[in-house]
PDB file of N, CA and C in Angstrom:
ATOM      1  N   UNK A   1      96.434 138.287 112.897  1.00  0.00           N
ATOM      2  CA  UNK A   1      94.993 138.090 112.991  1.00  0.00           C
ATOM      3  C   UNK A   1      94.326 139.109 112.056  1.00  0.00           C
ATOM      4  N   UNK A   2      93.491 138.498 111.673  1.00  0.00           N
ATOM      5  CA  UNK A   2      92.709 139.510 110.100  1.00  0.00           C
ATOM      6  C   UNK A   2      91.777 140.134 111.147  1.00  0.00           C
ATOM      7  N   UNK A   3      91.398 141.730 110.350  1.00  0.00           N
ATOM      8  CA  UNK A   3      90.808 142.236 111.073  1.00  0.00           C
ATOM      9  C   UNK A   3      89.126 142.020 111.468  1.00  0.00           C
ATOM     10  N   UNK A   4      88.625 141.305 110.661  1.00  0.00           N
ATOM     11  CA  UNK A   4      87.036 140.686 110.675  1.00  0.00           C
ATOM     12  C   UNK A   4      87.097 139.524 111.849  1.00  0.00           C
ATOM     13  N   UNK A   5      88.610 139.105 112.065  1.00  0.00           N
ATOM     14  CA  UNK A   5      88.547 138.334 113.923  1.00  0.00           C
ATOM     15  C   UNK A   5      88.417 139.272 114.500  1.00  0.00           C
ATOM     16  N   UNK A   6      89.556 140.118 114.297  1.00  0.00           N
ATOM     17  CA  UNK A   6      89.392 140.698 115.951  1.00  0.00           C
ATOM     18  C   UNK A   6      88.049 141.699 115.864  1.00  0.00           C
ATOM     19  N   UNK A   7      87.452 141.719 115.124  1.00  0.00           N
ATOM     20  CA  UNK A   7      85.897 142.373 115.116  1.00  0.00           C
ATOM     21  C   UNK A   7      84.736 141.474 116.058  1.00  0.00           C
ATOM     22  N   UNK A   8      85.197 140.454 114.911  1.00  0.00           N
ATOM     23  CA  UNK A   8      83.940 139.652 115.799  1.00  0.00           C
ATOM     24  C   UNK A   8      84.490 138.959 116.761  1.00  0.00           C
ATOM     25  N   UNK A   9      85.401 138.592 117.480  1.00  0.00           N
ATOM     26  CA  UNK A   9      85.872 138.456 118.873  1.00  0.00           C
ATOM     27  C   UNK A   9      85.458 140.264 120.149  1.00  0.00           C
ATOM     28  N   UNK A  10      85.965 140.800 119.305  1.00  0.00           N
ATOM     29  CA  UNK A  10      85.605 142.335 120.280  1.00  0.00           C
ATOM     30  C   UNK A  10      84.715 142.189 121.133  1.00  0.00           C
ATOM     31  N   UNK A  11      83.848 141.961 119.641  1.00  0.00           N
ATOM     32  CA  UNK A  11      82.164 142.436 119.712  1.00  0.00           C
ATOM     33  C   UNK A  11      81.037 141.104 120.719  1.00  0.00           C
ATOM     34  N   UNK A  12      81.830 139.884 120.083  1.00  0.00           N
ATOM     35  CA  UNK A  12      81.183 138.685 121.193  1.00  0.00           C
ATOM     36  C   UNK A  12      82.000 137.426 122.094  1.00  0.00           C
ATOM     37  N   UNK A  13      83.075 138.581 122.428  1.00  0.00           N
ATOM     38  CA  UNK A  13      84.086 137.729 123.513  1.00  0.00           C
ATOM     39  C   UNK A  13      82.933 137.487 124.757  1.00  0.00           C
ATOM     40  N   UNK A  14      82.200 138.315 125.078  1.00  0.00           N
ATOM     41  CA  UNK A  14      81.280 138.018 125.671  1.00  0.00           C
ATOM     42  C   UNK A  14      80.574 136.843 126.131  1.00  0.00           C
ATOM     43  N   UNK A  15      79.847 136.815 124.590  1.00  0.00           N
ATOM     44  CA  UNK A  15      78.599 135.640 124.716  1.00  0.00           C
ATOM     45  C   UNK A  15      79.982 134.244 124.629  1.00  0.00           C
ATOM     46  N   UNK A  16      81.344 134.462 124.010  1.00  0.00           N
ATOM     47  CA  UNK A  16      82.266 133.154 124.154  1.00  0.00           C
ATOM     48  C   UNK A  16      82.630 132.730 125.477  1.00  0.00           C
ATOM     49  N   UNK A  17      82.583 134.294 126.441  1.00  0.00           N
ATOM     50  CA  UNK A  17      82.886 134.165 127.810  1.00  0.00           C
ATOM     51  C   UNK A  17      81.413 132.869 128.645  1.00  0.00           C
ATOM     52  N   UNK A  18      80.665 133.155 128.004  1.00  0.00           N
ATOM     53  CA  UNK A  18      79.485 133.071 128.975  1.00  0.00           C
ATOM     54  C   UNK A  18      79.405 131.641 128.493  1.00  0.00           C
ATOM     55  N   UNK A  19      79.187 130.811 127.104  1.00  0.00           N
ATOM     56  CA  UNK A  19      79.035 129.662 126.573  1.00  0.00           C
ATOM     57  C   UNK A  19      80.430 129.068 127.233  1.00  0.00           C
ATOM     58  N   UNK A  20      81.621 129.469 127.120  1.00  0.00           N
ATOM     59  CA  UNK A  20      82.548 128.405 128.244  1.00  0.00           C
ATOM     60  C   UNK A  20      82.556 128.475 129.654  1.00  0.00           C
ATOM     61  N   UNK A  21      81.521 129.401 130.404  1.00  0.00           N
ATOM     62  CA  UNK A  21      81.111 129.128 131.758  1.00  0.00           C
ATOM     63  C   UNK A  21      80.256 128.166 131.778  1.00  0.00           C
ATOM     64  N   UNK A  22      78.817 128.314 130.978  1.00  0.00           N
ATOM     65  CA  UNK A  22      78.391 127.043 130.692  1.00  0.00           C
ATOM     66  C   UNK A  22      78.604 125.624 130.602  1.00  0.00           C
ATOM     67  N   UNK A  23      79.487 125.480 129.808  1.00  0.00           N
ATOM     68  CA  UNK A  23      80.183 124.330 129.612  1.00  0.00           C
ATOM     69  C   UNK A  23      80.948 123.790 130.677  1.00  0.00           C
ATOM     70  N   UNK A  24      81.648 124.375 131.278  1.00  0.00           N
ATOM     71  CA  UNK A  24      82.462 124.023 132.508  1.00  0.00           C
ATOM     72  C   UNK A  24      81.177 123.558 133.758  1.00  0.00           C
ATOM     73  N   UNK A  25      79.742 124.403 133.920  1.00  0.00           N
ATOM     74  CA  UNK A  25      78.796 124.120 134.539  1.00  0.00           C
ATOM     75  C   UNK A  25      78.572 122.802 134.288  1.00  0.00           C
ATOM     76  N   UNK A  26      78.067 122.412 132.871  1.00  0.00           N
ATOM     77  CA  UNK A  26      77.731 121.005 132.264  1.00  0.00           C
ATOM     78  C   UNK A  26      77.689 120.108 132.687  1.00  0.00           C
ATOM     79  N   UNK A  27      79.629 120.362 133.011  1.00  0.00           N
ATOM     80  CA  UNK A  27      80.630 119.294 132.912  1.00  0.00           C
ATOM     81  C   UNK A  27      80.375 118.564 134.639  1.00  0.00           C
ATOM     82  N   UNK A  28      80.508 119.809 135.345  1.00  0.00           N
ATOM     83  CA  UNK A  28      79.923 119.288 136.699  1.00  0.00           C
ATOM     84  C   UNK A  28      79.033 118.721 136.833  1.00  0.00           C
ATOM     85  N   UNK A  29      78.055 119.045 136.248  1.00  0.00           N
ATOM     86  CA  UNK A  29      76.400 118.937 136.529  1.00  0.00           C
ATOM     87  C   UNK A  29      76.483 117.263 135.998  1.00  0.00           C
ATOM     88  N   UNK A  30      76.972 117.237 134.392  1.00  0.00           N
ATOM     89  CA  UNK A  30      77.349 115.748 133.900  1.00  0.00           C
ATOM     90  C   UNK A  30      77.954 114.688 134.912  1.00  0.00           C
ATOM     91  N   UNK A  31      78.685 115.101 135.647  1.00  0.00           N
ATOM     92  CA  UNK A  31      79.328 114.149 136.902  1.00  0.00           C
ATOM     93  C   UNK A  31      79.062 114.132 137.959  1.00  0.00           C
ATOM     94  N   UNK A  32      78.066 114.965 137.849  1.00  0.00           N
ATOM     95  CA  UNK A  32      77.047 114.640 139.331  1.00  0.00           C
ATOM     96  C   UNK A  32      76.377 113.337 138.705  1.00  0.00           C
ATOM     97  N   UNK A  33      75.053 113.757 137.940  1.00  0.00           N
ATOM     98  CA  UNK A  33      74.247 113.208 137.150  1.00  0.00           C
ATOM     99  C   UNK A  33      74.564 111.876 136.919  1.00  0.00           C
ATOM    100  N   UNK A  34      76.276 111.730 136.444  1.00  0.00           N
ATOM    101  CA  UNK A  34      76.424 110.094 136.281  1.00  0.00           C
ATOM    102  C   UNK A  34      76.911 109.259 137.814  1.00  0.00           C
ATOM    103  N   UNK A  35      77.131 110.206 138.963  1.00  0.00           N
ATOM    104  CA  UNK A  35      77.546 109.429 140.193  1.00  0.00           C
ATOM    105  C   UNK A  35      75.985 109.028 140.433  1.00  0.00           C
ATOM    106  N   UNK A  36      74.750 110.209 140.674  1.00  0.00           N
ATOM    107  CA  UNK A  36      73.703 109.797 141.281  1.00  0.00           C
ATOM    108  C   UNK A  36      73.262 108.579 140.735  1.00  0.00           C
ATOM    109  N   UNK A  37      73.193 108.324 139.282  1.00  0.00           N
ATOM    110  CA  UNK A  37      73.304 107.300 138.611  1.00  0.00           C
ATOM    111  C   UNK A  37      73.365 105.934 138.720  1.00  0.00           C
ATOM    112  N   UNK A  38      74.785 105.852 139.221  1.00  0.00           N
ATOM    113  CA  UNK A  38      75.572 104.813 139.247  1.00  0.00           C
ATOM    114  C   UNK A  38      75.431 104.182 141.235  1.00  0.00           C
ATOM    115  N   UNK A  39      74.487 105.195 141.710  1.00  0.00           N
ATOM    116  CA  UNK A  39      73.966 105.261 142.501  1.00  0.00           C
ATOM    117  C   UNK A  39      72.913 104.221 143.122  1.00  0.00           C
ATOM    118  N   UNK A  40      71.907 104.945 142.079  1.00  0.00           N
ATOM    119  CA  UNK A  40      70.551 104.547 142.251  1.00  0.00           C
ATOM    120  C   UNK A  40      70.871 102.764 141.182  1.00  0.00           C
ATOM    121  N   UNK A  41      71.703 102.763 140.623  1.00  0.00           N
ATOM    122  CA  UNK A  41      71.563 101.562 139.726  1.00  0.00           C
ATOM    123  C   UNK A  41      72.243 100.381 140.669  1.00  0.00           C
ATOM    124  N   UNK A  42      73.024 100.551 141.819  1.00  0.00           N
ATOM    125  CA  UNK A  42      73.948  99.854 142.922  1.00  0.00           C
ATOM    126  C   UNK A  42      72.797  99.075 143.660  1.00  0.00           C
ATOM    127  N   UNK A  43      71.908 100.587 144.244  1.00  0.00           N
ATOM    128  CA  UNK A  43      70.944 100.493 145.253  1.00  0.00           C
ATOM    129  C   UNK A  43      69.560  99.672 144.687  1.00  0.00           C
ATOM    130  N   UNK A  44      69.653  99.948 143.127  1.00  0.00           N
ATOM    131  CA  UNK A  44      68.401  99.039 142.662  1.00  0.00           C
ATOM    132  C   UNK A  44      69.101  97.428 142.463  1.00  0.00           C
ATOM    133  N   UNK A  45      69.912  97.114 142.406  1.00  0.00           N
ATOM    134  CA  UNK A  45      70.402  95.771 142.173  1.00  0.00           C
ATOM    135  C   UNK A  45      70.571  94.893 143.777  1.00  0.00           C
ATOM    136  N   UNK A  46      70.836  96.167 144.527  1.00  0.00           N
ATOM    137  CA  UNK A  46      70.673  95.379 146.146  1.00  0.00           C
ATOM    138  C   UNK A  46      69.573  94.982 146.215  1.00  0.00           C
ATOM    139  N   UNK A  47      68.636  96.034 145.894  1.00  0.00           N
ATOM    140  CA  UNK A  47      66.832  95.492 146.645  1.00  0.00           C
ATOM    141  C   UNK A  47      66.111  95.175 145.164  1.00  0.00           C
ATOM    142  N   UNK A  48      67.028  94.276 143.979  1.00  0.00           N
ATOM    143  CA  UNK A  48      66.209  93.532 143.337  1.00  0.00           C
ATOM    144  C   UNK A  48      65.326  94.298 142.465  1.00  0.00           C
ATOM    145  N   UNK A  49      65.017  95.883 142.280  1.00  0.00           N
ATOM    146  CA  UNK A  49      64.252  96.211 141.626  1.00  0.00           C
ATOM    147  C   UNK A  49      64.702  96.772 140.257  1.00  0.00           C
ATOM    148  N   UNK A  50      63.872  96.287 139.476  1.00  0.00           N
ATOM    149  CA  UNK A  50      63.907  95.890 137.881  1.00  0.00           C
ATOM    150  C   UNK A  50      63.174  97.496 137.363  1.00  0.00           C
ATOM    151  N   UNK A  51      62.406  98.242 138.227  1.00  0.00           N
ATOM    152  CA  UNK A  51      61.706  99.098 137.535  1.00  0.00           C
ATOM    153  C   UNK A  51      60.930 100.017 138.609  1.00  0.00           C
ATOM    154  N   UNK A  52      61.121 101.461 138.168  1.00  0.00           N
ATOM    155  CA  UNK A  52      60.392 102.643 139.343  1.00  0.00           C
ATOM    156  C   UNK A  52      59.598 103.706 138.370  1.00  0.00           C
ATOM    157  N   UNK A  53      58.556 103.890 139.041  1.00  0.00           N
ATOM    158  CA  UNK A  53      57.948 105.364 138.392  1.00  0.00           C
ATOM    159  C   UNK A  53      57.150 105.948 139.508  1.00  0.00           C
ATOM    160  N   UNK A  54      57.824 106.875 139.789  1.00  0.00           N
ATOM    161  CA  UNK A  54      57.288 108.233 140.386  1.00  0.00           C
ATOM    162  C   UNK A  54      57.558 109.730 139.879  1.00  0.00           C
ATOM    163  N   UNK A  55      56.748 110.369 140.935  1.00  0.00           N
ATOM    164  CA  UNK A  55      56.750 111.964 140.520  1.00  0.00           C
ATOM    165  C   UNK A  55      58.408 112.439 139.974  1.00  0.00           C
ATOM    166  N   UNK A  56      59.114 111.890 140.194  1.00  0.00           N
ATOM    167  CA  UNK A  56      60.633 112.398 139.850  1.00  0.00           C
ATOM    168  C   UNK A  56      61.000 111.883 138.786  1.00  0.00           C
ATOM    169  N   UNK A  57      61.278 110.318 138.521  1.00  0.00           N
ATOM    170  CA  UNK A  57      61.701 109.792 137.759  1.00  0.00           C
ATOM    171  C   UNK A  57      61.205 108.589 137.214  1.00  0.00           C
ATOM    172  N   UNK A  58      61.215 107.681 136.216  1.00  0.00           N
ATOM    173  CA  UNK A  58      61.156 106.370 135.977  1.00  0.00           C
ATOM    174  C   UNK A  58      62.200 105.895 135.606  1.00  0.00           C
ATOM    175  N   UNK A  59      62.558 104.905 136.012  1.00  0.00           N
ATOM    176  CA  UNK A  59      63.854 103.954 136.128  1.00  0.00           C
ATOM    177  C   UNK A  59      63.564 102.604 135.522  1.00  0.00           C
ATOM    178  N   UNK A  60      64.419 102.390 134.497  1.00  0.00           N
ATOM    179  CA  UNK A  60      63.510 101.126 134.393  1.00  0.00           C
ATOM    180  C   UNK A  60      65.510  99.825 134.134  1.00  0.00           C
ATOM    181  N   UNK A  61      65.613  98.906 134.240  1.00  0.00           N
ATOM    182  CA  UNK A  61      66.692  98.378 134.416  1.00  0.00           C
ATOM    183  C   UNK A  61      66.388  97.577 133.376  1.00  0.00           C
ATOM    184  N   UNK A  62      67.956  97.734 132.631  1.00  0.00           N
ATOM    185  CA  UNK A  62      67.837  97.190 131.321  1.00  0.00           C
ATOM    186  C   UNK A  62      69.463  96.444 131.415  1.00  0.00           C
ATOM    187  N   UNK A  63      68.977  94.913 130.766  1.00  0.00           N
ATOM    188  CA  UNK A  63      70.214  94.091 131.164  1.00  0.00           C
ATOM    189  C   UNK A  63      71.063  94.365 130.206  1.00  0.00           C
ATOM    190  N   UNK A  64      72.106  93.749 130.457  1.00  0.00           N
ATOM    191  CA  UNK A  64      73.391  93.477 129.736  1.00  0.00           C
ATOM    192  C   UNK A  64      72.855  92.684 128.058  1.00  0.00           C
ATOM    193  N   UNK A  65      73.336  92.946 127.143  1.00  0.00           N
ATOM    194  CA  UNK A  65      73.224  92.161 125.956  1.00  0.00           C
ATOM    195  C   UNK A  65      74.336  92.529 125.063  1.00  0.00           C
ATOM    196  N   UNK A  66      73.935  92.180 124.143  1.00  0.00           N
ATOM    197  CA  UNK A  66      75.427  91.560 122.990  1.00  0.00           C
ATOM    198  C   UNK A  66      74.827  91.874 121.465  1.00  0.00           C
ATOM    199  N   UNK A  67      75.507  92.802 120.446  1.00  0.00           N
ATOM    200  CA  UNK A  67      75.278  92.854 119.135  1.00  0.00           C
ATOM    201  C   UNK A  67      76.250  92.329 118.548  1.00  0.00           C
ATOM    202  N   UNK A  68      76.042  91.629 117.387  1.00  0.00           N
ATOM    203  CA  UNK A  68      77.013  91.453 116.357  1.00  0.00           C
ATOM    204  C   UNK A  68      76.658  92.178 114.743  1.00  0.00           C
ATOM    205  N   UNK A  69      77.507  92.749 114.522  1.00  0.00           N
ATOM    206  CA  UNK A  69      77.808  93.934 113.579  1.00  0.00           C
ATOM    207  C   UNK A  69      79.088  92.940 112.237  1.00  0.00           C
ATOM    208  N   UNK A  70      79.324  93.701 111.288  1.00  0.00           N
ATOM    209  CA  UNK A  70      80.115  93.456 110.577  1.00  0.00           C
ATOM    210  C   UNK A  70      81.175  94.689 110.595  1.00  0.00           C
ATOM    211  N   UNK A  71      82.329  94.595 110.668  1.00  0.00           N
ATOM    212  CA  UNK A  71      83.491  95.308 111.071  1.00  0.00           C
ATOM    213  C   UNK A  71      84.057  95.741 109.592  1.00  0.00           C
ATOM    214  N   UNK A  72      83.457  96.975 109.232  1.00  0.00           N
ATOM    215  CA  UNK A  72      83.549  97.145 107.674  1.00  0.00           C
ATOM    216  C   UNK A  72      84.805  97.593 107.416  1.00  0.00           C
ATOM    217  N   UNK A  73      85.612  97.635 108.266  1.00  0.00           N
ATOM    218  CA  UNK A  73      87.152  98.561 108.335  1.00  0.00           C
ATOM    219  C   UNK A  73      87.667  97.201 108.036  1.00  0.00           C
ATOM    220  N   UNK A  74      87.829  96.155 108.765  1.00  0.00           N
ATOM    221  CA  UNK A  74      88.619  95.035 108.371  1.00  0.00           C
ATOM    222  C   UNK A  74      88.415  94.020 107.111  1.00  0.00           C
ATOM    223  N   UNK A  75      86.525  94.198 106.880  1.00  0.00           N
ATOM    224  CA  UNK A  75      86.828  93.604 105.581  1.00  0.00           C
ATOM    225  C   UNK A  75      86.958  94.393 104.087  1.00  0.00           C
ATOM    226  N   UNK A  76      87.141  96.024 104.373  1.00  0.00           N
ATOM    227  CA  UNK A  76      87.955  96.055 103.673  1.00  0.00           C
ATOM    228  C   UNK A  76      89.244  95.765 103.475  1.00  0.00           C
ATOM    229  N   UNK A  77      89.799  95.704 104.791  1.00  0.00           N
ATOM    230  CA  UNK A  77      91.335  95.325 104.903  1.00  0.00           C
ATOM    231  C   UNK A  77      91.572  94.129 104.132  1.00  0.00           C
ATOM    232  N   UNK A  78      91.107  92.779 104.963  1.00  0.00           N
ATOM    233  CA  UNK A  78      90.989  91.603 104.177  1.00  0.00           C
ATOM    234  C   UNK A  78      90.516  91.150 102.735  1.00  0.00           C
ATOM    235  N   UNK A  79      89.269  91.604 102.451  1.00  0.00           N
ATOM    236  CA  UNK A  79      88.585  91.575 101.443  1.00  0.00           C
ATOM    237  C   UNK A  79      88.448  92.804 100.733  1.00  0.00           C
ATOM    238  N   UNK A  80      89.050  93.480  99.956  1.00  0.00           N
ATOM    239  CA  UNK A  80      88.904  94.814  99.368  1.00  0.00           C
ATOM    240  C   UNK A  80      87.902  94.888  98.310  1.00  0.00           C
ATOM    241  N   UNK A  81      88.116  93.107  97.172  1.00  0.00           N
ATOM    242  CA  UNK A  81      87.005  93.170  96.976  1.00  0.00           C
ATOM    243  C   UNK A  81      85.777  92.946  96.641  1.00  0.00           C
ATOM    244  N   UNK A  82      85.897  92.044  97.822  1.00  0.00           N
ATOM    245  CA  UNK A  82      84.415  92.079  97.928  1.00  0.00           C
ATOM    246  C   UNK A  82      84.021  93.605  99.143  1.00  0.00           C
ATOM    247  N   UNK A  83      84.841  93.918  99.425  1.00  0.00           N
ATOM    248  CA  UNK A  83      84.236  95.263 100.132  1.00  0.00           C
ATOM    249  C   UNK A  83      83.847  95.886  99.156  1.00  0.00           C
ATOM    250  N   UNK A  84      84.403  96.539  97.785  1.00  0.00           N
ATOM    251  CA  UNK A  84      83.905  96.960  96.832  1.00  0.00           C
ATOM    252  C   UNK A  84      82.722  96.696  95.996  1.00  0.00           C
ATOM    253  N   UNK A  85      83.007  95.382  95.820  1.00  0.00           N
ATOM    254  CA  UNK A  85      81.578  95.087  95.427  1.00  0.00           C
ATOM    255  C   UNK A  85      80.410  95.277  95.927  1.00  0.00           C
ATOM    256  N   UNK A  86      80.343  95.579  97.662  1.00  0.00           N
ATOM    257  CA  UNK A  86      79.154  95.212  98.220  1.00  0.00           C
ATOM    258  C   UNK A  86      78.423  96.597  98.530  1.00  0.00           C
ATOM    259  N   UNK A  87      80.010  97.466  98.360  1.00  0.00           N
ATOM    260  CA  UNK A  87      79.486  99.029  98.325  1.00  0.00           C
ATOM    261  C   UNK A  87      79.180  99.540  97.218  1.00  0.00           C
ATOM    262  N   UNK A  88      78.957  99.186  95.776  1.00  0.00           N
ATOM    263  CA  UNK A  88      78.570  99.169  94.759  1.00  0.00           C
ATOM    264  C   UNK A  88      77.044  98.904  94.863  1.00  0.00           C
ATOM    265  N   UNK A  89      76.702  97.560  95.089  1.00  0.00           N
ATOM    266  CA  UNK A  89      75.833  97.234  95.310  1.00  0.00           C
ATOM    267  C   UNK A  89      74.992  97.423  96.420  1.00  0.00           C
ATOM    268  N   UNK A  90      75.476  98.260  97.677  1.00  0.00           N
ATOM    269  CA  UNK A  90      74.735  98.424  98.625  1.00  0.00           C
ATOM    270  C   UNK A  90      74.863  99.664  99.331  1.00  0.00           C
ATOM    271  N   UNK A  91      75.002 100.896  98.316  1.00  0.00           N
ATOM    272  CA  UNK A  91      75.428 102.008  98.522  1.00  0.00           C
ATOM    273  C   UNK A  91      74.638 102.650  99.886  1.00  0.00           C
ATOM    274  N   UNK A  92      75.297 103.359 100.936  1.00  0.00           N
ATOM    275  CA  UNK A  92      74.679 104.205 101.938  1.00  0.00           C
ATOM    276  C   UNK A  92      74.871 105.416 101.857  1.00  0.00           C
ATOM    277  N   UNK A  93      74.498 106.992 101.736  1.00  0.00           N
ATOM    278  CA  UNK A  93      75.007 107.624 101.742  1.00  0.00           C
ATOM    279  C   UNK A  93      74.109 108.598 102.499  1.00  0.00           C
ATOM    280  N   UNK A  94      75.529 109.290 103.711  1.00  0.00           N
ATOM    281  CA  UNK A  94      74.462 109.711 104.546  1.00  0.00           C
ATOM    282  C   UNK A  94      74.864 111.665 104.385  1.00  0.00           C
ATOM    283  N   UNK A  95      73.762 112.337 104.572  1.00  0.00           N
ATOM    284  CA  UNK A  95      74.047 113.681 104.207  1.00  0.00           C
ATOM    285  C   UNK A  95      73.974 114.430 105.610  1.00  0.00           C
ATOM    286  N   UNK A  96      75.080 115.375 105.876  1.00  0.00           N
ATOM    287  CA  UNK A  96      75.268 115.751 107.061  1.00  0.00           C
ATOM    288  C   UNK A  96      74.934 117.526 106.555  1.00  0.00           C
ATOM    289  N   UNK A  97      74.068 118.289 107.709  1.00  0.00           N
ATOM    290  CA  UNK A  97      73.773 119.546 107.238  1.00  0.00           C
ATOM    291  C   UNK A  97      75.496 120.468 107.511  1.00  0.00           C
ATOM    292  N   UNK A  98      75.665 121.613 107.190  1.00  0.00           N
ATOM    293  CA  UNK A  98      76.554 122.457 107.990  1.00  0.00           C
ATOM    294  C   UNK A  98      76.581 122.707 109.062  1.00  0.00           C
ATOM    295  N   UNK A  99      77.616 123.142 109.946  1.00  0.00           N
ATOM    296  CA  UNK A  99      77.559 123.267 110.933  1.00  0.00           C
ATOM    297  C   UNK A  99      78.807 123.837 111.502  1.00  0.00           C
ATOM    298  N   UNK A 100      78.649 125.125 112.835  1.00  0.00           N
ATOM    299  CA  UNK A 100      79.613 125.279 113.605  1.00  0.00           C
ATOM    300  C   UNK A 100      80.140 124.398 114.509  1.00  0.00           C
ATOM    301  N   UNK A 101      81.480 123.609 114.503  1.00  0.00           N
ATOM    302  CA  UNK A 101      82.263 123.177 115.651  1.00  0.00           C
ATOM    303  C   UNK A 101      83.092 123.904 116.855  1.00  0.00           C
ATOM    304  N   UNK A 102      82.402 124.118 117.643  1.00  0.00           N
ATOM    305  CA  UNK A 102      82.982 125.005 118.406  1.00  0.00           C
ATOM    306  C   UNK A 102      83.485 123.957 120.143  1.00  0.00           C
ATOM    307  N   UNK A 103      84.837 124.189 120.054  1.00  0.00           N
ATOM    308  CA  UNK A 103      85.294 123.625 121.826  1.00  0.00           C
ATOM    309  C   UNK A 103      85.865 124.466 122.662  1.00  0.00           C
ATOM    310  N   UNK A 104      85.141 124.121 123.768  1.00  0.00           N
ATOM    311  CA  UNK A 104      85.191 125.011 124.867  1.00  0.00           C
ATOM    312  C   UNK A 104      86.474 124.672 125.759  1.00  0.00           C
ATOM    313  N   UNK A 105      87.126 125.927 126.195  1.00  0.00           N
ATOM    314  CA  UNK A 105      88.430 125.112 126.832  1.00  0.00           C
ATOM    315  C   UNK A 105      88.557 125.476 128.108  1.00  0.00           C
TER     316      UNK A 105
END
């Protein structure tokens, strides 16, 4: 280990300690959040209701539907090229800033 890790580990094992307590909090809090959820969405389909707003929350019930997309992985597979061509002609290019990836374990 180079010594500019074990510096800055020393110095903020800390704040790493405290951001993976967090996270582990989240994670609970996330699976509460999706039981109450899956909850209130049971209990709104028994008594028929499509939509709530009160002091707590608004709920509003949104049905089932269907997109159709073009599956750009396969027609390049199949079609290479006209995949080429169409990315020539229909260039996207998307710009992502920097960034730390950090996972909590």
């Amino acid at each position: 280990m180079s010594n500019a890790i074990q510096v800055f580990e020393n110095k903020y094992m800390a704040v790493m300690a405290e951001l993976s307590a967090i996270e582990q909090q989240r994670k609970i809090i996330e699976k509460k959040a999706k039981e109450i959820k899956a909850e209130l969405e049971k209990a709104m389909d028994e008594y028929n209701i499509q939509s709530i707003d009160n002091e707590f929350v608004k709920i509003t019930r949104v049905e089932a539907s269907e997109s159709k997309t073009i599956d750009l992985n396969k027609l390049q597979e199949k079609e290479p090229d006209l995949y080429n061509e169409l990315l020539e002609d229909y260039p996207k290019i998307t710009k992502r800033k920097a960034y730390v990836k950090i996972t909590v374990k």
